[in-house]
C-alpha atoms as a PDB file:
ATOM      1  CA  UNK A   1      52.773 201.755 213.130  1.00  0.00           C
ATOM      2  CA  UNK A   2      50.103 199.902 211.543  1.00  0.00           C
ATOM      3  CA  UNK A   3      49.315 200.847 207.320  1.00  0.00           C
ATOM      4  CA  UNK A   4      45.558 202.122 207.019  1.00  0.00           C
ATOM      5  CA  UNK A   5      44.108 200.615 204.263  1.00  0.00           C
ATOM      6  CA  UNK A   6      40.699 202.270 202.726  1.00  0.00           C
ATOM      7  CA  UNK A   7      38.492 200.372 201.062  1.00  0.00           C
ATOM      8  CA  UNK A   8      36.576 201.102 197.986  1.00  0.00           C
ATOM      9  CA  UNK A   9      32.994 201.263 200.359  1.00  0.00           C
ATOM     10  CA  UNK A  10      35.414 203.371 203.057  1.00  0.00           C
ATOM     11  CA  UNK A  11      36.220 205.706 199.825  1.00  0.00           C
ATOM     12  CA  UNK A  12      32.522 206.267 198.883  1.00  0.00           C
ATOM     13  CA  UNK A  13      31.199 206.846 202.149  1.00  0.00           C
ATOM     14  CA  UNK A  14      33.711 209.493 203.436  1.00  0.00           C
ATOM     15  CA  UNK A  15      33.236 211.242 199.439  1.00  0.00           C
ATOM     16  CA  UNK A  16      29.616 210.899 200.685  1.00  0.00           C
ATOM     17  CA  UNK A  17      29.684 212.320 203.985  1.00  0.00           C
ATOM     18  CA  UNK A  18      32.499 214.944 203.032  1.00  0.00           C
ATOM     19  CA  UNK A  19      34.825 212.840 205.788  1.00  0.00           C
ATOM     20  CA  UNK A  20      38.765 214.168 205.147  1.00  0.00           C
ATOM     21  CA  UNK A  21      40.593 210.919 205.238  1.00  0.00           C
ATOM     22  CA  UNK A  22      43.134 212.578 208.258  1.00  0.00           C
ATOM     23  CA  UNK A  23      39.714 212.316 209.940  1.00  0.00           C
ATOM     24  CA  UNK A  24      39.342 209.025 209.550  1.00  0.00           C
ATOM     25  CA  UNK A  25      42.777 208.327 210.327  1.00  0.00           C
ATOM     26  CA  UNK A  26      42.921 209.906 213.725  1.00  0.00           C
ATOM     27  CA  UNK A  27      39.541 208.282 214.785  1.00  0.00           C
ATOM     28  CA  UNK A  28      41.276 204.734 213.670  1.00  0.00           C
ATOM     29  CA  UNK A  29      44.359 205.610 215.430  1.00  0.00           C
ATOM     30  CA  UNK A  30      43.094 207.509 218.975  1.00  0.00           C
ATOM     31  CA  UNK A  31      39.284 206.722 219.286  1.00  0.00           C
ATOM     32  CA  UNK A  32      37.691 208.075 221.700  1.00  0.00           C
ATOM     33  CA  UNK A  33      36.070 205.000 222.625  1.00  0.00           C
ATOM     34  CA  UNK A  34      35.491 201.248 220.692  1.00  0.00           C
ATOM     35  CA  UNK A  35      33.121 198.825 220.632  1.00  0.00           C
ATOM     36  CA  UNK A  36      32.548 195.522 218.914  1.00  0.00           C
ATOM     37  CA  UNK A  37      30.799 195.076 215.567  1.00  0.00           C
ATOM     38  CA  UNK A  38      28.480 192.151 215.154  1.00  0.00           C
ATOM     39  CA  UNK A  39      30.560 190.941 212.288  1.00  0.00           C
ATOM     40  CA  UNK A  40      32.797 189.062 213.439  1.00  0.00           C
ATOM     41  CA  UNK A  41      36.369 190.530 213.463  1.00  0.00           C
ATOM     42  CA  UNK A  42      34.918 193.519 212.988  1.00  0.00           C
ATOM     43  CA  UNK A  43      35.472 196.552 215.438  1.00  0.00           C
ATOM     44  CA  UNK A  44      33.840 200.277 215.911  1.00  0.00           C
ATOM     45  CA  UNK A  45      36.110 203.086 216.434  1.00  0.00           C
ATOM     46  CA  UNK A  46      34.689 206.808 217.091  1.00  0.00           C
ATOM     47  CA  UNK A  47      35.842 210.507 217.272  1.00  0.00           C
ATOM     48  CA  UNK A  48      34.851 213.742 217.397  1.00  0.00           C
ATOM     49  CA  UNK A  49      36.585 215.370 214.232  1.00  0.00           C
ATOM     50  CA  UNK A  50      36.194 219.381 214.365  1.00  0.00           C
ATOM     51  CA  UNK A  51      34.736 219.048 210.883  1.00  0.00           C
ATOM     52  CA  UNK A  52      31.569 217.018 212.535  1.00  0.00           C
ATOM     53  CA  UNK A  53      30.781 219.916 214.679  1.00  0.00           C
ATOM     54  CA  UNK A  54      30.566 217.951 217.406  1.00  0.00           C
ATOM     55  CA  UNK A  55      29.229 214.971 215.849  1.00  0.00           C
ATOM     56  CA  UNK A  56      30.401 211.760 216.494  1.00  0.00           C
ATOM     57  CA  UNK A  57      32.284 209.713 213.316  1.00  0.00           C
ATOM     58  CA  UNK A  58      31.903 206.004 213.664  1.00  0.00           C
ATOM     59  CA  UNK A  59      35.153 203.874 211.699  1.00  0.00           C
ATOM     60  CA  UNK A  60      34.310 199.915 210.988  1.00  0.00           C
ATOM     61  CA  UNK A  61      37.628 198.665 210.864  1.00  0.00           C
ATOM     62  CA  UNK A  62      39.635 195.014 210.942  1.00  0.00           C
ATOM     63  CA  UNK A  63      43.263 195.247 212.411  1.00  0.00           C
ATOM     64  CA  UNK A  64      45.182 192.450 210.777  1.00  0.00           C
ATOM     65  CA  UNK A  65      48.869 191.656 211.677  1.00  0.00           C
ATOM     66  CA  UNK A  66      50.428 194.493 209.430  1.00  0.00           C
ATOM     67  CA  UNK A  67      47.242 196.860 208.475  1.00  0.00           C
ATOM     68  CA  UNK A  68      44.614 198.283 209.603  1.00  0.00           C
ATOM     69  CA  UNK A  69      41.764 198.127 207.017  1.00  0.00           C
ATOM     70  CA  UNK A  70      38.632 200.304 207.139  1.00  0.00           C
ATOM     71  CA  UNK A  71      35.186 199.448 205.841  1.00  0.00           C
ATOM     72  CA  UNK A  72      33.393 202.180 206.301  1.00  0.00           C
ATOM     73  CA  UNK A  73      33.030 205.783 208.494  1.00  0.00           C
ATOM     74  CA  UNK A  74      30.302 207.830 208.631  1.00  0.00           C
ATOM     75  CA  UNK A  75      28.616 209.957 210.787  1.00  0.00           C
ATOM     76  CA  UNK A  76      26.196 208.063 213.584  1.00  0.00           C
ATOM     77  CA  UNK A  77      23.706 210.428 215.320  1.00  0.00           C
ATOM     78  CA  UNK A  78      22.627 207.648 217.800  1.00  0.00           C
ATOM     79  CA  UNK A  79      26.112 207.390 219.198  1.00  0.00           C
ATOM     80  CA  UNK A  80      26.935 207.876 223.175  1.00  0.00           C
ATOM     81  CA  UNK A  81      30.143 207.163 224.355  1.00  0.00           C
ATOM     82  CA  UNK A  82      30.388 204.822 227.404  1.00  0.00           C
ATOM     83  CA  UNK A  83      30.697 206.432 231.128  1.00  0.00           C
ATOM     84  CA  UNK A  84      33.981 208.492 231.069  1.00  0.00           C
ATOM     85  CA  UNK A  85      34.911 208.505 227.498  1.00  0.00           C
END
């Protein structure tokens, strides 16, 4: 299993947002869905996390060979998952 590797923006975002890192984890690990980032290299990962209330928590992330590292996670009110996710 893949290292998750927080960075500093990550850090400040989730402090931000109150985000628990296990959270962030999970939606990095299982998302419910993923989509593509325009940055290249880049890719969006969401959950539901019971502490969202039913929002949705969107993860940037880059999966390199060993790690996974995550650039930022927040909480996106414009959101919809695909058909059947």
């Amino acid at each position: 299993m893949k290292t998750i590797i927080l960075t500093r923006h990550a850090r400040a975002r989730m402090a931000q947002y109150g985000l628990p890192e296990a959270a962030v984890v999970a939606a990095v690990r299982h998302p419910l869905w993923t989509e593509p980032d325009p940055r290249p290299g880049v890719e969006r990962r969401f959950g539901r996390p019971p502490e969202l209330d039913g929002r949705v928590l969107r993860v940037a992330c880059v999966e390199e060979n060993d790690h996974i590292r995550v650039l930022s996670a927040f909480p996106d009110r414009d959101a919809r998952p695909p058909d059947g996710a």
